[in-house]
Structure formats: C-alpha cells, structure tokens
Protein backbone atom coordinates (compact mmCIF):
# COMPACT_ATOMS: atom_id res chain seq x y z
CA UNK A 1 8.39 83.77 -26.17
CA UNK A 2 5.62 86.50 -26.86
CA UNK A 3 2.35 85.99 -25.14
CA UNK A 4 -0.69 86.07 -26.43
CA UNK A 5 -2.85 89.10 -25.49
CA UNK A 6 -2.31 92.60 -24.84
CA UNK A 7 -4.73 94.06 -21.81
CA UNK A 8 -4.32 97.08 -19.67
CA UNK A 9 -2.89 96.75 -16.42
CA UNK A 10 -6.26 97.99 -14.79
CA UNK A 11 -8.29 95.65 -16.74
CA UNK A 12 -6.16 92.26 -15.68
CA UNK A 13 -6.28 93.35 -12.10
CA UNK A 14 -10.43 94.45 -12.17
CA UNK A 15 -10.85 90.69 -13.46
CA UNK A 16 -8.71 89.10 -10.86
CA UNK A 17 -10.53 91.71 -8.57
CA UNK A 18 -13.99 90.19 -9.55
CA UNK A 19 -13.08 86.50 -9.39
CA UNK A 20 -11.44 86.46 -6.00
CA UNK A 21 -14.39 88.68 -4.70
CA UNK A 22 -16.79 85.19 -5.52
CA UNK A 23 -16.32 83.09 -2.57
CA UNK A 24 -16.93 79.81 -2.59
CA UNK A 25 -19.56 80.08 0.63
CA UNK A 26 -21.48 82.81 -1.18
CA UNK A 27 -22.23 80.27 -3.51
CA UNK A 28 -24.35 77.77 -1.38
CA UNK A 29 -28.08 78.27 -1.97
CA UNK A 30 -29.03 77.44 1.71
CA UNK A 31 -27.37 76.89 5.24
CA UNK A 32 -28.56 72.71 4.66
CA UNK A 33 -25.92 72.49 1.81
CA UNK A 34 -23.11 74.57 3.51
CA UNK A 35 -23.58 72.78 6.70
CA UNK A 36 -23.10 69.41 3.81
CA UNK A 37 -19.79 70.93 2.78
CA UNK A 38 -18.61 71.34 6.43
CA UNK A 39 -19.66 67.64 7.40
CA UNK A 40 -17.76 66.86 3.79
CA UNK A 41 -14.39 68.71 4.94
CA UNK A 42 -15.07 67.20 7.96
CA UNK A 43 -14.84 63.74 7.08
CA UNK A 44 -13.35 63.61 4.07
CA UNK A 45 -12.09 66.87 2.86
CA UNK A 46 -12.66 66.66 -1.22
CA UNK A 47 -14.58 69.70 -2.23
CA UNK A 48 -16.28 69.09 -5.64
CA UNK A 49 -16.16 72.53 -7.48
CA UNK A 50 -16.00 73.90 -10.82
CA UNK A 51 -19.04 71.79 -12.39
CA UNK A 52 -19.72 72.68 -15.86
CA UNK A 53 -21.83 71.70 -18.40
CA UNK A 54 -19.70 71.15 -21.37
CA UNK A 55 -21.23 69.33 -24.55
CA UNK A 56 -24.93 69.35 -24.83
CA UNK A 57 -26.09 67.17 -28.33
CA UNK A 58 -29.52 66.24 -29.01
CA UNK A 59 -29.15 62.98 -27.44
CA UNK A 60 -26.12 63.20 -25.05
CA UNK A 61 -24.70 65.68 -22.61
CA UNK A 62 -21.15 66.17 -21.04
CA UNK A 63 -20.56 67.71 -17.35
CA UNK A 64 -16.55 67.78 -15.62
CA UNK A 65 -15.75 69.24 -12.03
CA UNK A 66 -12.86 68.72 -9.62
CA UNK A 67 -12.25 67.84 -6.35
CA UNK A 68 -9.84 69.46 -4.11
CA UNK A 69 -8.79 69.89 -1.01
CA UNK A 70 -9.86 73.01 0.58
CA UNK A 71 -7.20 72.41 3.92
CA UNK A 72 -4.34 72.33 1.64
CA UNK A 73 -3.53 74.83 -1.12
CA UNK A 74 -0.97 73.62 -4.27
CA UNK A 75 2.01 75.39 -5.59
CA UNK A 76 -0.67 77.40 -7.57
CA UNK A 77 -2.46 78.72 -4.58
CA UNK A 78 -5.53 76.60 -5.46
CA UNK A 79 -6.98 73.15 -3.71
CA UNK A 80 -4.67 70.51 -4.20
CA UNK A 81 -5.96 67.52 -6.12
CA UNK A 82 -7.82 64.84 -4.37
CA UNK A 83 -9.33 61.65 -5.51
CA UNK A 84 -12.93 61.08 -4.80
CA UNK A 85 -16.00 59.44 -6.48
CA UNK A 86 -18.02 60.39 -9.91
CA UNK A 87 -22.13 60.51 -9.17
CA UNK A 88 -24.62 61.73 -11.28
CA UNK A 89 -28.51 62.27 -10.88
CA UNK A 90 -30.43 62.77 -13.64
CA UNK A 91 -34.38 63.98 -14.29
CA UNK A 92 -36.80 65.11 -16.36
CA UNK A 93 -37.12 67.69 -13.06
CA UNK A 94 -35.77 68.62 -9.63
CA UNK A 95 -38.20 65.89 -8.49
CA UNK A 96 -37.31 63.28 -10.26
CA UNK A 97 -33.62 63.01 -9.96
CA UNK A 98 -32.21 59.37 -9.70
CA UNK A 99 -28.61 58.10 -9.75
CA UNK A 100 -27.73 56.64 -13.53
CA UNK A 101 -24.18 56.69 -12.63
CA UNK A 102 -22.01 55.96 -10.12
CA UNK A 103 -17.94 54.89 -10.14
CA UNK A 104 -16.49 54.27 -6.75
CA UNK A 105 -13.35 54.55 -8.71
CA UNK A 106 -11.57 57.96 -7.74
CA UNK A 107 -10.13 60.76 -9.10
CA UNK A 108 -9.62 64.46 -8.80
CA UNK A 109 -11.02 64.75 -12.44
CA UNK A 110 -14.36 64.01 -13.06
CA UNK A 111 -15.98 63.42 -16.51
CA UNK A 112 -19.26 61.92 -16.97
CA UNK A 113 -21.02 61.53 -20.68
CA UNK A 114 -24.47 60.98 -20.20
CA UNK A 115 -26.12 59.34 -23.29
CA UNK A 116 -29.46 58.00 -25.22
CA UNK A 117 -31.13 61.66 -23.80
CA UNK A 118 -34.35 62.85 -26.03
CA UNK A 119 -34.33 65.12 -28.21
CA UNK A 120 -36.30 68.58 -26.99
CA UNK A 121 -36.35 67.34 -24.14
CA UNK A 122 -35.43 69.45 -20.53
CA UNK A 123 -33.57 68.16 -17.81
CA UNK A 124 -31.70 68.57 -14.22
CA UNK A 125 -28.55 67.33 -13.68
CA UNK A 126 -26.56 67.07 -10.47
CA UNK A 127 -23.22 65.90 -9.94
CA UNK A 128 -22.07 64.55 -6.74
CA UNK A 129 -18.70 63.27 -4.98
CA UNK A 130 -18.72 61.88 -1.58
CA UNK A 131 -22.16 62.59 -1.58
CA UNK A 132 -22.10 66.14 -1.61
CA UNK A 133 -23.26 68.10 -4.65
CA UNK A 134 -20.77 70.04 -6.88
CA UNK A 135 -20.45 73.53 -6.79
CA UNK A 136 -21.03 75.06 -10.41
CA UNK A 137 -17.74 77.07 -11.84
CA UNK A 138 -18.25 81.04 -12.08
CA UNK A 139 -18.18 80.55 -15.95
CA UNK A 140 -21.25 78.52 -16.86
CA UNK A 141 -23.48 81.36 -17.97
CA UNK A 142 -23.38 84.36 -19.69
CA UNK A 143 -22.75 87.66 -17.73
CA UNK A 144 -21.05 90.97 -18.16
CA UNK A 145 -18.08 90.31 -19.96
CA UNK A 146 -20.49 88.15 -22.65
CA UNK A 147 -19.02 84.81 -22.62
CA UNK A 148 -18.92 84.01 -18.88
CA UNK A 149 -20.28 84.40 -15.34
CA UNK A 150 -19.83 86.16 -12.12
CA UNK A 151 -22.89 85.09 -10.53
CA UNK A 152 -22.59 81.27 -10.02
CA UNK A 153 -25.69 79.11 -11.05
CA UNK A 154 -26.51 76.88 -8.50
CA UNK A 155 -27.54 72.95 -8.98
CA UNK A 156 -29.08 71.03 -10.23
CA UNK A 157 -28.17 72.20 -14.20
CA UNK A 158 -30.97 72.84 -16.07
CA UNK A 159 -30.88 72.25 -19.85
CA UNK A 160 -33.04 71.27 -23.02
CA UNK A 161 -31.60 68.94 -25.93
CA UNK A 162 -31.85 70.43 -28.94
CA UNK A 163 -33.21 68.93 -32.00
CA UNK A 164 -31.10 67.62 -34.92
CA UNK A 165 -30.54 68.41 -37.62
CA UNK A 166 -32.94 67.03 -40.61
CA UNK A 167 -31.41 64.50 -42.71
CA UNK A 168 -28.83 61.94 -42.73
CA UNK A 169 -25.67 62.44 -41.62
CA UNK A 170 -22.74 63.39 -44.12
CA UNK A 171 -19.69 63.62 -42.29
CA UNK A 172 -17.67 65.65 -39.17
CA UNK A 173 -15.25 68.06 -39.34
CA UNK A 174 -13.20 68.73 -36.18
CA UNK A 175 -11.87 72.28 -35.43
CA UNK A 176 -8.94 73.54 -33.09
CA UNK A 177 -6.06 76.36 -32.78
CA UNK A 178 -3.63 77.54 -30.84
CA UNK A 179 -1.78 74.51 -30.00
CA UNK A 180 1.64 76.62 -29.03
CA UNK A 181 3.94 73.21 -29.92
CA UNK A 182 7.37 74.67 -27.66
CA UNK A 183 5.67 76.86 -25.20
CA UNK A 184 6.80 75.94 -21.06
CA UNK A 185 4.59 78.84 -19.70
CA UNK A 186 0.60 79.71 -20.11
CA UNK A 187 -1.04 82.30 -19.06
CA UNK A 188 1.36 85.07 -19.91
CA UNK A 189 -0.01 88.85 -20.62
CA UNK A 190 1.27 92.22 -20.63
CA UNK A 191 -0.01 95.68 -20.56
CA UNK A 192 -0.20 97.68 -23.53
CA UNK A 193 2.98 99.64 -23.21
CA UNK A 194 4.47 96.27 -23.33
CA UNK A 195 5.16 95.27 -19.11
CA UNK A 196 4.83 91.80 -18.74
CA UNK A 197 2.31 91.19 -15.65
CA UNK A 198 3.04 87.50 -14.16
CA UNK A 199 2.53 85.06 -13.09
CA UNK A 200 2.30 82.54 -15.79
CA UNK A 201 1.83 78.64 -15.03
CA UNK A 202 3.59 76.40 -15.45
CA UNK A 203 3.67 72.33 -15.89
CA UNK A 204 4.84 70.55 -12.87
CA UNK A 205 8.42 69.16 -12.92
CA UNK A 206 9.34 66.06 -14.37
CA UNK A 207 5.52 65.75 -16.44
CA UNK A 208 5.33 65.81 -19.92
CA UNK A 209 5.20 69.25 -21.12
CA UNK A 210 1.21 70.84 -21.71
CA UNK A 211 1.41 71.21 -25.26
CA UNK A 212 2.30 67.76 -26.39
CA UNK A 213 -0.38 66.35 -23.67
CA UNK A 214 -2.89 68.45 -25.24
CA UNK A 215 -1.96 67.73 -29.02
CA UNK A 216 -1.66 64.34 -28.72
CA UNK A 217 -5.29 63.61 -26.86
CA UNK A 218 -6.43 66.22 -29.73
CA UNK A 219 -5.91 63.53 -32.87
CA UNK A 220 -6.80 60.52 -30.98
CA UNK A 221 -10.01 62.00 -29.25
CA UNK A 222 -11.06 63.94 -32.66
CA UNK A 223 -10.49 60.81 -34.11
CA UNK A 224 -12.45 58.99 -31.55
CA UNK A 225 -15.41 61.03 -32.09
CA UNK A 226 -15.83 60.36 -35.60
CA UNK A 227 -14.24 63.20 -37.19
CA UNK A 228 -13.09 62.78 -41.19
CA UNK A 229 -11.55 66.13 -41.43
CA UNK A 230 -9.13 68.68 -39.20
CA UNK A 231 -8.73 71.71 -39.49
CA UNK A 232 -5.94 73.90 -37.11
CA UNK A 233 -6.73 77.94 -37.20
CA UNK A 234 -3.09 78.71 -36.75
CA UNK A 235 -0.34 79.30 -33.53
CA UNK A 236 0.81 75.67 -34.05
CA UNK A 237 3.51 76.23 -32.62
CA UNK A 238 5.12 78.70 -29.97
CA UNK A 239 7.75 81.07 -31.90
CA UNK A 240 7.78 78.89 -35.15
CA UNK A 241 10.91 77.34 -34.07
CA UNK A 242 12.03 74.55 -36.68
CA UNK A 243 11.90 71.92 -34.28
CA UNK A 244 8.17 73.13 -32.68
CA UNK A 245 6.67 73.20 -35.97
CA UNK A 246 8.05 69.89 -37.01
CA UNK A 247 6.60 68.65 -33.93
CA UNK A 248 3.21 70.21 -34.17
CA UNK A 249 2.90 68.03 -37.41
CA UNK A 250 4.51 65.15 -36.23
CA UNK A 251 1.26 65.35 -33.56
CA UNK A 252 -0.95 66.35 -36.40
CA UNK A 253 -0.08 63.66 -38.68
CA UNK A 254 -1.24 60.89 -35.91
CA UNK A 255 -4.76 62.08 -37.21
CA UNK A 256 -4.17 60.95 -40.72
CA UNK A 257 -2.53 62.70 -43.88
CA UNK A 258 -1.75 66.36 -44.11
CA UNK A 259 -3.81 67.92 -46.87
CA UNK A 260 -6.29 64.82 -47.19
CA UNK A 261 -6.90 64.60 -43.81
CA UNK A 262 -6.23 67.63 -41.86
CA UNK A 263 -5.05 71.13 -43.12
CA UNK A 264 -3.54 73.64 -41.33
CA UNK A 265 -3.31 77.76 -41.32
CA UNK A 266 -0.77 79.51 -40.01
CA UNK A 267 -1.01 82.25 -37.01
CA UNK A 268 0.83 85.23 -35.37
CA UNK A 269 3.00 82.54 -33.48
CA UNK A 270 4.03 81.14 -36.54
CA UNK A 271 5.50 83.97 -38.43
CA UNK A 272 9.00 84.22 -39.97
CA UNK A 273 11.80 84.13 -37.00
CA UNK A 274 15.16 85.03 -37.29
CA UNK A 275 17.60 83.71 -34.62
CA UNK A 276 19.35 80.23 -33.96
CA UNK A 277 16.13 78.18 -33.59
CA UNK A 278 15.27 78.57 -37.46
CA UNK A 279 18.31 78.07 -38.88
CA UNK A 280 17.54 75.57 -41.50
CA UNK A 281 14.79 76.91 -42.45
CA UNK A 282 13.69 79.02 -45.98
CA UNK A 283 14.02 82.21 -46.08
CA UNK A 284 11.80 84.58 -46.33
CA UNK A 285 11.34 86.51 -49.18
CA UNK A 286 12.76 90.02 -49.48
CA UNK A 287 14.48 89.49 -46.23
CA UNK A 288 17.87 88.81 -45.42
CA UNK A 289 17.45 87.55 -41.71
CA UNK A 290 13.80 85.90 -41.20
CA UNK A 291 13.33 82.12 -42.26
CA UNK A 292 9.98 80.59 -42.52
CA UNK A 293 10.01 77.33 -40.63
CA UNK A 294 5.97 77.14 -41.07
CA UNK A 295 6.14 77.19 -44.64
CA UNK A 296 8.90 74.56 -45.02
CA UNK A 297 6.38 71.96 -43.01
CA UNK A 298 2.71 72.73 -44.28
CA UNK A 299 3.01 74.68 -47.45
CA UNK A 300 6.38 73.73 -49.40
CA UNK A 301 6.09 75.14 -52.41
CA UNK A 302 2.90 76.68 -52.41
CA UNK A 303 1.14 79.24 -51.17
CA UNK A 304 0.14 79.49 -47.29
CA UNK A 305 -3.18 79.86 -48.31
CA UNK A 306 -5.47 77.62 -50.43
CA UNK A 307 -8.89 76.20 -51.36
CA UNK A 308 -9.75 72.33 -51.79
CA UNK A 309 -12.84 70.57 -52.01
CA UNK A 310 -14.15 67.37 -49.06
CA UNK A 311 -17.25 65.56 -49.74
CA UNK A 312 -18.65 68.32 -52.22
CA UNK A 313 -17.64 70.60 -49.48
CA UNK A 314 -15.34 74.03 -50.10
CA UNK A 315 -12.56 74.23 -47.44
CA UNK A 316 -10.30 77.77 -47.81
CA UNK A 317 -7.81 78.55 -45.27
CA UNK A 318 -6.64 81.64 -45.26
CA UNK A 319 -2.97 83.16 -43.87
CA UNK A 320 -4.40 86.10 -41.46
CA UNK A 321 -0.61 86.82 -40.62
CA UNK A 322 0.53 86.88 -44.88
CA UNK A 323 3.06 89.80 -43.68
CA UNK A 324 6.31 90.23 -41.33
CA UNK A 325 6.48 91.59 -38.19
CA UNK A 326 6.42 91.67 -34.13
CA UNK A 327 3.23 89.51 -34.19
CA UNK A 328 0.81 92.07 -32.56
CA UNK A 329 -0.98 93.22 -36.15
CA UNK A 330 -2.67 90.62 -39.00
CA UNK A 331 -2.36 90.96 -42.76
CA UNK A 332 -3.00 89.23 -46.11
CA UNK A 333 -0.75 89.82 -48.88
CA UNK A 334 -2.27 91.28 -51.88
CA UNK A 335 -2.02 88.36 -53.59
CA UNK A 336 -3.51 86.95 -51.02
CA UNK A 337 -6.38 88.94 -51.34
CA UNK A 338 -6.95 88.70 -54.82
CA UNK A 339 -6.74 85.12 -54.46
CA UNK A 340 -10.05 84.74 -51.92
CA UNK A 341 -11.95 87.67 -54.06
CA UNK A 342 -11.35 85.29 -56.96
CA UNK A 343 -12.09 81.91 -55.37
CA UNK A 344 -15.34 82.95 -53.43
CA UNK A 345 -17.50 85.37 -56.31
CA UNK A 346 -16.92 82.47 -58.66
CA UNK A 347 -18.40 79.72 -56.84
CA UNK A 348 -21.14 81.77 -54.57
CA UNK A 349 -23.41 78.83 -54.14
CA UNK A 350 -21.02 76.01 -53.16
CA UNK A 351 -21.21 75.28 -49.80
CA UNK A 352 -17.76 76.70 -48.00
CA UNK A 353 -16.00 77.03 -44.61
CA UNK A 354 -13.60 79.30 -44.54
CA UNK A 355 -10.82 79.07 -41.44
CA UNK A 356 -8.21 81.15 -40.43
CA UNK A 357 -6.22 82.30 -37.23
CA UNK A 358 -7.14 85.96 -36.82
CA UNK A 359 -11.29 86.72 -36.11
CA UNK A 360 -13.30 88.98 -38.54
CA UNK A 361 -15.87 90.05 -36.92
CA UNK A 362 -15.78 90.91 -33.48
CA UNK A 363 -18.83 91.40 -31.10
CA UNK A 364 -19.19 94.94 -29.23
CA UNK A 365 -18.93 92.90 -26.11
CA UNK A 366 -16.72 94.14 -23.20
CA UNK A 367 -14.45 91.23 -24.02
CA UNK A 368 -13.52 92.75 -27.54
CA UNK A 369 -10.49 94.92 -26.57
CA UNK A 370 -8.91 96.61 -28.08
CA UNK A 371 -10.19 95.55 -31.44
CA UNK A 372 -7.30 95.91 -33.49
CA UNK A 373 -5.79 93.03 -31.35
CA UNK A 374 -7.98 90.22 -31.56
CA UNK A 375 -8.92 90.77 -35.29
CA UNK A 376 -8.09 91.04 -39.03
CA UNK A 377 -7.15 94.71 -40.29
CA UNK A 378 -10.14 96.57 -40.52
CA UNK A 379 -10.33 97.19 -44.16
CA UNK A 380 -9.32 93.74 -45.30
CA UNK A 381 -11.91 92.08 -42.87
CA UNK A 382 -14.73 94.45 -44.43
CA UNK A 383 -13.95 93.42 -47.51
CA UNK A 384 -13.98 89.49 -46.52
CA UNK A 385 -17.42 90.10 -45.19
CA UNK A 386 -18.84 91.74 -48.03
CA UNK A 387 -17.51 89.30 -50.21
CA UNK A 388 -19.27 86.49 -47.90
CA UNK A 389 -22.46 88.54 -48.14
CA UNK A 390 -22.41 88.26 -52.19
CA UNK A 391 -21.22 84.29 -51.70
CA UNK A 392 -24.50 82.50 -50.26
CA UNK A 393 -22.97 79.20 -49.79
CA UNK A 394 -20.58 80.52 -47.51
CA UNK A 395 -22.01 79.36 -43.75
CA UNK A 396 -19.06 79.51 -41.24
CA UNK A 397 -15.92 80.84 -40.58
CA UNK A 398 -13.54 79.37 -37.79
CA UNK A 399 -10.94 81.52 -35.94
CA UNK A 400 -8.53 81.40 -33.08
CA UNK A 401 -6.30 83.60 -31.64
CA UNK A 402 -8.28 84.94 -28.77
CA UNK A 403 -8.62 81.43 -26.92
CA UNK A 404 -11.78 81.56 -26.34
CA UNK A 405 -14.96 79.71 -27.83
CA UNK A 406 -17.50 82.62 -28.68
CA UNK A 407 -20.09 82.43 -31.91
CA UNK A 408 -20.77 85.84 -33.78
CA UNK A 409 -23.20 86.86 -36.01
CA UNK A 410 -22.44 89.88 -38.51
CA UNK A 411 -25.23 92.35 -39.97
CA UNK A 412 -23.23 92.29 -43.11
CA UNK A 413 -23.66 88.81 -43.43
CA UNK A 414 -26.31 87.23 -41.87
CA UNK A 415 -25.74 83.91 -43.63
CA UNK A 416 -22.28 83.07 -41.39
CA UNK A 417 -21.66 82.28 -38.41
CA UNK A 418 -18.06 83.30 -36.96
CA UNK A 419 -16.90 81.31 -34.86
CA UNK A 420 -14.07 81.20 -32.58
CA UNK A 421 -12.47 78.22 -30.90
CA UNK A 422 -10.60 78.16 -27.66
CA UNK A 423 -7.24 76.92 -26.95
CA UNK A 424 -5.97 73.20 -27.18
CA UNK A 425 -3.36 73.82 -24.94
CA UNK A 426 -4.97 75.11 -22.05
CA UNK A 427 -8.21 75.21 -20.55
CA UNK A 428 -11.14 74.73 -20.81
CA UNK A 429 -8.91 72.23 -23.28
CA UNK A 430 -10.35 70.57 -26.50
CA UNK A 431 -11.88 70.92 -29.81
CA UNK A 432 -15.28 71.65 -31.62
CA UNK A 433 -16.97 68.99 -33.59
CA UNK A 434 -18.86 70.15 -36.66
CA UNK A 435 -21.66 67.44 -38.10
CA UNK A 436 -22.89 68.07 -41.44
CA UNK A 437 -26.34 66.21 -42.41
CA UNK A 438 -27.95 66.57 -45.29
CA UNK A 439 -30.33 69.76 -43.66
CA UNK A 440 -28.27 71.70 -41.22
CA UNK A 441 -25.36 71.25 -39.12
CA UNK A 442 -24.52 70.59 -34.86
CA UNK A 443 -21.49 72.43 -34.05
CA UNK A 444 -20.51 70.96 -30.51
CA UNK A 445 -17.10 71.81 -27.66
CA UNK A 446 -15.33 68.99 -26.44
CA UNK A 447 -12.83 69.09 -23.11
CA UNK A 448 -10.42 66.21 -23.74
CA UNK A 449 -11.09 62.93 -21.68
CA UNK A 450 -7.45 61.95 -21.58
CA UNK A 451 -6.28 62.06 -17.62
CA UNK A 452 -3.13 64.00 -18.22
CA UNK A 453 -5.32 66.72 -20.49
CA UNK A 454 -7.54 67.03 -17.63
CA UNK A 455 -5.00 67.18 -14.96
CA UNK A 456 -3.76 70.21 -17.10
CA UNK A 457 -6.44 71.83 -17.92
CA UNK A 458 -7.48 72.58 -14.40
CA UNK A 459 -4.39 73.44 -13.49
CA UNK A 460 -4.70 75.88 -16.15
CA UNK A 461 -7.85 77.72 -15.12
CA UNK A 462 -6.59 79.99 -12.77
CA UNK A 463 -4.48 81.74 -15.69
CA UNK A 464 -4.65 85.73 -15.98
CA UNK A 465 -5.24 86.09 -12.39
CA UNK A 466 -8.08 84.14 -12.55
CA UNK A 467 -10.00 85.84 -15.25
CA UNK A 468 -8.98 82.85 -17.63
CA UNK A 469 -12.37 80.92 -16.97
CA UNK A 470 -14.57 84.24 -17.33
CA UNK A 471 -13.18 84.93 -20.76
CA UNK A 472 -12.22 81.55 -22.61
CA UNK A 473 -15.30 78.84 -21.63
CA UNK A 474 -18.25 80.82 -23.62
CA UNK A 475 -21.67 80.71 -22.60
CA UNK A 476 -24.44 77.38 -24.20
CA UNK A 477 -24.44 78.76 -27.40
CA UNK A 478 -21.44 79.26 -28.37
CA UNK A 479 -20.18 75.82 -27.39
CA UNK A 480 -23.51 74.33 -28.66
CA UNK A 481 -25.43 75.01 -31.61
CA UNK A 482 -27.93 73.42 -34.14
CA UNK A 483 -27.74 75.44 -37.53
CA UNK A 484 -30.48 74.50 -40.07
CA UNK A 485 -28.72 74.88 -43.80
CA UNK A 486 -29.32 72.84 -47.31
CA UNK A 487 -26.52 70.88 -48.01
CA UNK A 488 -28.27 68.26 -49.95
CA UNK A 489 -25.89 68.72 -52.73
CA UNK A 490 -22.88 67.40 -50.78
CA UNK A 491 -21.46 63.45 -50.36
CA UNK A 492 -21.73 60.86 -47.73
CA UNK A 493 -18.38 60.30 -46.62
CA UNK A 494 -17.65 55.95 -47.18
C-alpha cells in the first residue's frame, strides 16, 4: 500500500513538535475552570476536549467533542473513551447563555445540531459534559500553517449565521474523495527520499474495517441531507485492487444509480496495478503487465473522463491521473486535454462544476509542499485555469487528494472557487454539501453522525504525529461558505 503524502522528515517531526508542546492546562482561560476540570477528574474523570464547530448554515449550526479519560491512556496513547452527557448553552451573548439541550444519555461522542438559528445573526455556544465546559480542539481557527490552529480558542464559540442565498432552492449536490475502499492502516507518510516514518493507525481488532464504516454512513447521511447528486474526486479505493474497487461501488451504488445519480473520477490510488489482486481486470493499453480495475467498474467502454448535464447544470470530471506510473506525479492524456479545451470554450456561459482528484491551484500557504505533490502538472493546470478564465459559467472546482478541506481563490480566475475536500475515511470524517438556489450557492462540511464513523474518526485524529488535525479540518471558511452566483437558468429538481 502507498501512502498518501510525501513530507520531509524535519517537517513531520516540527508538527508533532508543535502539537505535543499545547498542553491541555495551558488551555484553561482562568484557575476557576482548571480547578472545574480537577473537581471533574475528581469525581468523574471524563474530560470533554476537542470541541469544534463543524457546520455553520444560515439557520443551523453543528458542534462534536469527546470525552476521555485523562487517568487512562488507549492503545493510541490518547484518553480512552468514556461515556458522559451532551449539554449545550446557547445565546445571543456570553450573558445570555441558557441550556436548549440536554441528553442524560451517554457517550464518548458527542454531536449536537442546533437548529431554527437566524439568519445574520451572532451567537455563543458552549458545550458541556458532566457539567464542565469543553475544551476547544487546537484546529478550530486559522493559524500558521493556514488551515488550522496552534493557539486554542477558548469557550464559549463565537459565530454569525450567514445569510442565504437569494432565491428558491434548486437542488444539492454532495461532494467527497478519498474513500481508500481496502486500506487497514491511516495515517501513513514518508520522507521524500522515500523512508516510511510510522506509526500509522489502525482499526481496533475484531471492528469493521474504517473504510467501509466511513463509506457506508457517506450514502445514507448524503442521502439523509437531501442530496440529488454525488460526486467522488477519486482514491476510491486503496491500490485499485479488483475486489476494492468493486466494493467502493457496491457502497456507492447504496446512494442511487451510477452515472444518474452519482459519478465518480478516478485518483492516484486508482491507477493501473499489475500483480495478483487485478488479475481479471482490462488491460491497459500499450502495456503488457498493468490492468485497469477502475475502468472496468466506472467507465467500461468509455473514456475516464466525461461531461453530462443535471438540472441545466454542467458536471465534467476529469482523470487528473490519465497516465501510468508510481502514483507520486498527475497527468491528463492529450486526448484528454483536447477533450476539456473543447467541451468548456464551447459552452462558456453554462453553468459548470468541474471535479477531479488532483488540486489546480494551490495557495502559497506553508501547507502547500512541495507543490508538485499535491497538484496537477504545472503546465496542464495553467492551461485549465486559463481556459476557466475565458468560460464564465464555470464557478467551482472540487479536488481531493490532499485530505484536507481548504477553499482557494486564483488571480487567473477570479470567477472559481477551488475547493478541496477532506477525507471520508478518516477524520475530521464526512462530506460537503453544495445547495444551489436560484441566486447563489451554500457550500457546507459535514462529520458523519453514524456512532461507528465517529468512534473512528477520533481515533483517527492523532494521525501524522498529531499534525493530522492542524492540516486536514480547515479554518470557517473553507468548511462554510455562501457564494452569490445567477443560476436562474437552471431546473428545480421534482
């Protein structure tokens, strides 16, 4: 199995260096609440930590956090599970908090949707279990490496609803990647030069393994939440292994129909293998050893690229990895190439997502490194973005591959946002829900609800010694946006 990013050896360990230097004491805002946390472990020793303010809509907002126990480390080195209850305060102020929710129910994995909010409206939020309030995770703001946090916020939240989007609403489109279908361990890296640094994590014996946990809650939750359309930016599966791709569609197709109801790209992971686990499969062409598994399942004979049309709407997915090789690079074929140049200066006007597994643009944050890892080749992904700069109705592009939900902006085409989703299969664990009205869009993150996807997810977190969290959760915006846009033109899904 190849993992999924490339660092240096000095950047993995400054990361872990810079989470384990945050204590959980320096993150008390007075001796009154650390003296609360000793009376909790105390008495009942359930820590609340990790708070985090997910999914902010105009008229609803999502927070999770955990409790653990702080006398009694897992097999991870982190607090061990432990049940406890869900409370939530909620005001127009610090002053005006009042419980709205309470479940004397427990569990280790709190999630709390608070609903019928105003739009443009502030609030303070704080979540409590056995009465104490929960200590904010180290990546719910933005901070140095530009999608997380070193310094922790402390409670309660503070946050403003945006406003909607004008118009009716059309329909949703749900986004993921990266679902790895055959992977056993997360969280693997390696250096440059190619050393493996451990440890990876993995599932705990005799559970279901993460993947299917986390592909399964992703059709019935994307489902649940109203979505019409899916769309998958690529890695479906781990090494494209006949059996791992089949079952990244068998999960897939529990959403509805392949190619009505959800399409998928394809991704590094899913490249032409050679080897005993794709026997069976196609070859590849112009290669006497590589089969194409991938192809077989979501593109039999057609291209792995392609453009269709959903409510008025233009949906192309593009094949970032059109190419052979060891999986570290991205390339489009030239037909490929021609193909997109074709499809998007003929139609400039039409309203169009574009998806794919590799990003385009990537931000000059100190997260973007090295460059030619995390994106398209150079000189093709120039080209894409001029051609999206001559195409007006063009307005987003959704990518993968770096596992991490971060919204970009390029000079060379103002008119699209880039956006990359993180990870299904680990944490922070979900999917990003795209609503189109007739006057703009609200593009919103979702952690899954499901109790085994949560369970996961946090054991998850401390992936890449710790630095997981830091990188992959993104800051409010690019979990959360309101986009105004005229789509006027496009249908009302029945």
């Amino acid at each position: 199995m190849r993992p999924c990013c490339h660092f240096t050896r000095r950047q993995l360990l400054q990361w872990g260096a810079l989470v384990a230097a945050t204590p959980v004491v320096a993150q008390l805002e007075d001796m009154p609440r650390a003296y609360g946390l000793t009376r909790a472990v105390a008495g009942n020793p359930a820590l609340p930590i990790n708070l985090e303010l997910v999914t902010l809509t105009e008229t609803s907002a999502i927070i999770t956090w955990f409790t653990g126990d702080p006398t009694r480390p897992d097999s991870l080195g982190r607090l061990a599970p432990m049940p406890a209850d869900t409370e939530v305060l909620l005001g127009t102020s610090k002053g005006s908090l009042k419980t709205i929710h309470h479940d004397t129910k427990t569990t280790p994995y709190h999630y709390v949707e608070i609903r019928g909010l105003e739009p443009g409206e502030s609030y303070a939020v704080v979540a409590k279990s056995n009465g104490v309030a929960a200590l904010p995770s180290i990546a719910t703001a933005a901070g140095p490496f530009g999608t997380s946090a070193l310094n922790v916020p402390q409670t309660p939240l503070l946050f403003t609803t945006p406003q909607p989007p004008a118009g009716r609403h059309l329909f949703t489109i749900a986004l993921c990647n990266d679902l790895h279908l055959g992977e056993k361990t997360a969280g693997l890296a390696t250096t440059q030069a190619g050393v493996e640094i451990p440890p990876g994590i993995q599932q705990e014996p005799g559970k279901r393994p993460y993947p299917e946990i986390m592909a399964a809650a992703l059709a019935r939750e994307t489902r649940a939440r109203g979505a019409h359309v899916l769309l998958a930016a690529g890695d479906v599966s781990s090494e494209a292994a006949r059996v791992d791709v089949k079952s990244a569609k068998h999960f897939l197709d529990h959403f509805g129909k392949h190619k009505r109801d959800y399409f998928v790209a394809r991704g590094n992971h899913d490249r032409p293998h050679d080897g005993d686990a794709t026997k069976g499969c196609s070859p590849y062409p112009d290669s006497a050893t590589l089969r194409d598994c991938f192809h077989d399942e979501f593109a039999p004979r057609a291209p792995t690229w392609f453009s269709v049309k959903k409510f008025g709407l233009r949906i192309i997915g593009i094949d970032t990895y059109d190419t052979t090789g060891s999986g570290n690079d991205s390339k489009l074929s030239g037909a490929q190439m021609a193909f997109l140049g074709r499809e998007l200066l003929r139609d400039k006007d039409r309203p169009t997502l574009v998806f794919g597994h590799h990003p385009v643009v990537l931000d000059s944050t100190t997260n973007a490194f090295p460059p030619v890892v995390y994106g398209m080749e150079r000189e093709q992904a120039t080209t894409l973005t001029a051609w999206y700069k001559q195409s007006p109705g063009v307005f987003l592009h959704h990518a993968g591959h770096t596992h991490r939900n971060k919204r970009a902006i390029s000079p060379d085409a103002p008119g699209v946002v880039f956006q990359e989703v993180s990870a299904t299969k680990e944490y922070p664990g979900g999917f990003s829900l795209v609503r189109i009205h007739e006057g703009g869009y609200a593009m919103n993150f979702y952690k899954f609800r499901d109790f085994a996807a949560q369970e996961w997810t946090e054991r998850s977190r401390p992936e890449y010694l710790g630095a997981q969290q830091n990188y992959t959760f993104g800051n409010a915006a690019d979990r959360n946006v309101v986009v105004k846009r005229d789509f006027s033109g496009l249908k009302r899904a029945k």
